[in-house]
C-alpha atoms as a PDB file:
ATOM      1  CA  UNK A   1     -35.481  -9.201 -11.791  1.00  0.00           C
ATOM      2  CA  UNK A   2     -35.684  -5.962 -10.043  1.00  0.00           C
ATOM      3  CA  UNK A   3     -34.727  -2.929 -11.890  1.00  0.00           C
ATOM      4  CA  UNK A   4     -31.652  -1.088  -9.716  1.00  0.00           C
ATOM      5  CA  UNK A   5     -33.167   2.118  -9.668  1.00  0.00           C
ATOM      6  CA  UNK A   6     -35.976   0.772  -7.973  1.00  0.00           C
ATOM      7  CA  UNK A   7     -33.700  -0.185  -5.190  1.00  0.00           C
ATOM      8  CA  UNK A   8     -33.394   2.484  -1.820  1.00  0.00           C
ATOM      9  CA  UNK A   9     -28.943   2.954  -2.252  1.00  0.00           C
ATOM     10  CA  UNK A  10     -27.675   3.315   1.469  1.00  0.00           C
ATOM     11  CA  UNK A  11     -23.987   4.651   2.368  1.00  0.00           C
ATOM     12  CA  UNK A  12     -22.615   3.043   5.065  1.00  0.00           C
ATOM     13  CA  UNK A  13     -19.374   5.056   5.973  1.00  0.00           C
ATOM     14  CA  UNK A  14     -16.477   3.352   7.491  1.00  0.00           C
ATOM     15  CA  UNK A  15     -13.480   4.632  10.438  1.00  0.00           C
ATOM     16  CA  UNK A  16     -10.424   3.238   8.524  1.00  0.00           C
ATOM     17  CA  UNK A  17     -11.361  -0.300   7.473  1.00  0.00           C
ATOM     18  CA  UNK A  18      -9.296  -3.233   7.280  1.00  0.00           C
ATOM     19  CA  UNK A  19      -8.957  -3.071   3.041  1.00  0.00           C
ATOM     20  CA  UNK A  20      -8.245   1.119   3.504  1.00  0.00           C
ATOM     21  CA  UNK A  21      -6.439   1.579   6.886  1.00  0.00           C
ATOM     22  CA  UNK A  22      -5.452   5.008   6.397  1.00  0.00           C
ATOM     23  CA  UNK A  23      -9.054   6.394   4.618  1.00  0.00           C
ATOM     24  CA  UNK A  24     -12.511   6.836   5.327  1.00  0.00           C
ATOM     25  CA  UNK A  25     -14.802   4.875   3.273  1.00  0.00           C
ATOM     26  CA  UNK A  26     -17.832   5.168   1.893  1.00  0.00           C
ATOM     27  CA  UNK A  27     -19.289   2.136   0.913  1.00  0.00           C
ATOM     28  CA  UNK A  28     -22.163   2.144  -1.073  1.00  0.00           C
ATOM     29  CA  UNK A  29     -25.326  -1.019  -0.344  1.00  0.00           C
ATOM     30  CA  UNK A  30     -28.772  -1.211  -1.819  1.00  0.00           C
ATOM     31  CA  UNK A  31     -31.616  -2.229   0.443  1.00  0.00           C
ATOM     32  CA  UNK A  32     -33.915  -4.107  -1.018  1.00  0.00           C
ATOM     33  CA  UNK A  33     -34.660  -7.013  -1.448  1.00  0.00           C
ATOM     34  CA  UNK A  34     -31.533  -8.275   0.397  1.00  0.00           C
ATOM     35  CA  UNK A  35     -28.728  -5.946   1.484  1.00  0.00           C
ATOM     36  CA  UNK A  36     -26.257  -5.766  -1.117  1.00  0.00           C
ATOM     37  CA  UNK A  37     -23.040  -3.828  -1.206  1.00  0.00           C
ATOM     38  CA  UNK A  38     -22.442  -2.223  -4.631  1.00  0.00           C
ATOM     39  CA  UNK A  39     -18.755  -1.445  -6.377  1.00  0.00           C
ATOM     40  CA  UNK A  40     -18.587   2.019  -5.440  1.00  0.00           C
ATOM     41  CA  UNK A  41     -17.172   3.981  -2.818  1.00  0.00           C
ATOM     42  CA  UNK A  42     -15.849   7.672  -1.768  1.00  0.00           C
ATOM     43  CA  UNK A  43     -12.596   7.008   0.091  1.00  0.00           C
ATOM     44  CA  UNK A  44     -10.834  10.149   1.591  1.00  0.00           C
ATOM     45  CA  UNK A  45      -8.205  10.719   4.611  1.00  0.00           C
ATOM     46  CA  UNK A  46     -10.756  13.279   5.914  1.00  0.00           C
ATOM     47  CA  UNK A  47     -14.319  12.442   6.620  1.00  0.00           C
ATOM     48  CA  UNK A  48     -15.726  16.081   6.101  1.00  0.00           C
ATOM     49  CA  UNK A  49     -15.219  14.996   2.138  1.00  0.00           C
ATOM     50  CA  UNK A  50     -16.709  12.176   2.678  1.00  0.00           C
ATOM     51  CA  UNK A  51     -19.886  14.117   4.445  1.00  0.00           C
ATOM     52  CA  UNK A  52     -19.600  16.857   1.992  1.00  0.00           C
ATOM     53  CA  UNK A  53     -20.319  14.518  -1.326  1.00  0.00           C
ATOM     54  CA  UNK A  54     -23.121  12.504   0.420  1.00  0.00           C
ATOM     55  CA  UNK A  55     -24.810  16.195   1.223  1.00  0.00           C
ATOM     56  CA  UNK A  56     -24.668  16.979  -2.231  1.00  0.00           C
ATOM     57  CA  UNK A  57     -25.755  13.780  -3.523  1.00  0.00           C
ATOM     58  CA  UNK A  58     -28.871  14.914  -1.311  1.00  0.00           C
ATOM     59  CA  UNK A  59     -28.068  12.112   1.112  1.00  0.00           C
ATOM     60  CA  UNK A  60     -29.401  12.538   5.092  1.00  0.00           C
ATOM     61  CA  UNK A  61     -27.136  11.404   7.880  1.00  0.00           C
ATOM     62  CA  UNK A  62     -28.425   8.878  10.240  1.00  0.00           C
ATOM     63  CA  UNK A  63     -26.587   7.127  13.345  1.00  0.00           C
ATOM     64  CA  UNK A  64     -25.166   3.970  13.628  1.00  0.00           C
ATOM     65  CA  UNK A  65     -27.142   1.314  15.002  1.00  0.00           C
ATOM     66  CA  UNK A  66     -26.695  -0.864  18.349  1.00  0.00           C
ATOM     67  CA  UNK A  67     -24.925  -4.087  17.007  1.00  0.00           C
ATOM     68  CA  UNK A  68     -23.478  -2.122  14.241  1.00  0.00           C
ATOM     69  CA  UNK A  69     -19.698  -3.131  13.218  1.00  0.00           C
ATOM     70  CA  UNK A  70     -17.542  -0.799  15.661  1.00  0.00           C
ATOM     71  CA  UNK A  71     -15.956   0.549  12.107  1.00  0.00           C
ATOM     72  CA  UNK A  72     -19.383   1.773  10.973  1.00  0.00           C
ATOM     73  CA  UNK A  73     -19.345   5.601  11.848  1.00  0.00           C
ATOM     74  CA  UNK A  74     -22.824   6.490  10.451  1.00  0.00           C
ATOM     75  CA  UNK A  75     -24.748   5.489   7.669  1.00  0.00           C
ATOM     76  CA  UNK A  76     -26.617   8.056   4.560  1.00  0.00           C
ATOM     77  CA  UNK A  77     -30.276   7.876   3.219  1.00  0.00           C
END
């Protein structure tokens, strides 16, 4: 069984999704070795919060990618 520190975590912010229509969401997955969302999540009305906590969490911004959901603003590394 692989240890969960040993896993790369991945934030995969949301524009208001279905469960939080009136938030952003942070949503928080691990990578390896399947793609797994976790229980936690940032959820705030204003996404500079949201951007804010990822920086300090030492997190680095990437952009969505082609195919992504349309509610998937960005994801964090």
């Amino acid at each position: 069984m692989t240890d969960e520190r040993e896993l790369l975590p991945i934030w995969v912010v949301y524009d208001h999704p279905a469960d939080f229509p009136h938030c952003y969401v942070a949503r928080k997955w691990l990578s390896l070795p399947q793609p797994r969302a976790t229980a936690d999540m940032l959820i705030s009305a204003n996404l500079d919060d949201i951007h804010e906590a990822l920086e300090e969490l030492g997190f680095t911004h990437l952009s969505p990618m082609p195919g992504d959901d349309p509610k998937i603003i960005e994801t964090w590394v």
